[in-house]
Protein backbone atom coordinates (compact mmCIF):
# COMPACT_ATOMS: atom_id res chain seq x y z
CA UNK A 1 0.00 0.00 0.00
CA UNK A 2 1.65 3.19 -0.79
CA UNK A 3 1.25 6.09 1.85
CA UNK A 4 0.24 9.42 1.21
CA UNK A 5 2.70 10.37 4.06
CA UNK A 6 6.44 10.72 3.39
CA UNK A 7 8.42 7.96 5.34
CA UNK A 8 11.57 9.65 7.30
CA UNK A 9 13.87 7.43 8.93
CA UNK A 10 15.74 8.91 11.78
CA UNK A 11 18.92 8.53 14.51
CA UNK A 12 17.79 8.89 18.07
CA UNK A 13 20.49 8.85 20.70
CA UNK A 14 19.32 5.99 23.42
CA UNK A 15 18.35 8.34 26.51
CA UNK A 16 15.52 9.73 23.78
CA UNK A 17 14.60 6.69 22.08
CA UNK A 18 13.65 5.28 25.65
CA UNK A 19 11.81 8.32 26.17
CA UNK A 20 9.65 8.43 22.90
CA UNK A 21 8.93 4.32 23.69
CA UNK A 22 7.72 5.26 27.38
CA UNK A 23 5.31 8.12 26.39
CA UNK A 24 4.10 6.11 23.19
CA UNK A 25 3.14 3.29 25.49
CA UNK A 26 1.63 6.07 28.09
CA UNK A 27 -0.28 7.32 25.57
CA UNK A 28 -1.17 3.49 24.37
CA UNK A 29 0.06 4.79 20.17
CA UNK A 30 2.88 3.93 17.95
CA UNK A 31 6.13 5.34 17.90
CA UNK A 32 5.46 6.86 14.61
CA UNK A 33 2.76 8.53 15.53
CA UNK A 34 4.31 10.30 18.87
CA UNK A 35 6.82 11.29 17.24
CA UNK A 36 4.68 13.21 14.87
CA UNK A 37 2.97 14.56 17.61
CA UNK A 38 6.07 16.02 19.13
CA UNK A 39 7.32 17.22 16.07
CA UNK A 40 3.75 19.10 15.57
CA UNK A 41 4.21 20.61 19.06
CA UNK A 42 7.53 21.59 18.12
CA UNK A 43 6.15 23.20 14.67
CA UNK A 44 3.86 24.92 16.74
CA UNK A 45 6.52 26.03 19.33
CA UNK A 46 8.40 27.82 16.71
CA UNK A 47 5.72 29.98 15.25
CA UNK A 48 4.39 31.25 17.87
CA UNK A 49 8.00 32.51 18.90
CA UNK A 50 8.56 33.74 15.31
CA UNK A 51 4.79 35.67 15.58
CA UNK A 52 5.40 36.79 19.21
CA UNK A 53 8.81 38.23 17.34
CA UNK A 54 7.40 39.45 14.92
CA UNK A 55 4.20 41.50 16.91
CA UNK A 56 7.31 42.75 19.08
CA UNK A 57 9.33 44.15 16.00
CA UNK A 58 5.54 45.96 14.95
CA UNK A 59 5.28 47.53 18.39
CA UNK A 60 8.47 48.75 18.79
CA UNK A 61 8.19 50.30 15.60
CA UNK A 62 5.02 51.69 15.57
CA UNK A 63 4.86 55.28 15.85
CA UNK A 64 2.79 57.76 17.98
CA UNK A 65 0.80 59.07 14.57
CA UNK A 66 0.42 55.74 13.27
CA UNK A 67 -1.63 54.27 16.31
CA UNK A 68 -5.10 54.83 17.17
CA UNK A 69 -5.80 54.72 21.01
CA UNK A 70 -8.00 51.49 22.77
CA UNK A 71 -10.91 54.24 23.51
CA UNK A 72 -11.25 55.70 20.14
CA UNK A 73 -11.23 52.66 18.26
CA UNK A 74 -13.74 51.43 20.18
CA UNK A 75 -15.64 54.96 20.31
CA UNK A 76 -15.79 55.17 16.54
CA UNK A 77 -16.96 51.27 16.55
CA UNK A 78 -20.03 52.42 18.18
CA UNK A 79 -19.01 49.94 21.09
């Protein structure tokens, strides 16, 4: 059966390997499938630290002119 899924084989140093076998049987799923769920988390991890970077960049560069204040937004939303 071919998989839709591309196949990656990797090295895992022992002290990880027993780590990844002792949640997957925690968690009662495969080893493959952990360690796609780790990887995910770790995927995830990293863009919210490139957003968070990124939102910081915006704010420190925003200017005084260029922002609109919490009230008057809200004011001219009718809220």
């Amino acid at each position: 059966m071919i998989s839709k899924n591309t196949r990656m084989m990797v090295a895992l140093e022992p002290p990880i390997r027993k780590w990844i076998t002792k949640k997957a049987k925690e968690s009662g799923i495969s080893l493959s499938l952990t360690i796609r769920d780790l990887l995910r988390d770790a995927y995830e991890n990293q863009e919210d630290r490139y957003w968070s970077k990124e939102g910081e960049n915006r704010l420190n560069a925003l200017t005084g002119k260029a922002s609109v204040s919490h009230k008057d937004f809200w004011g001219k939303a009718g809220i």
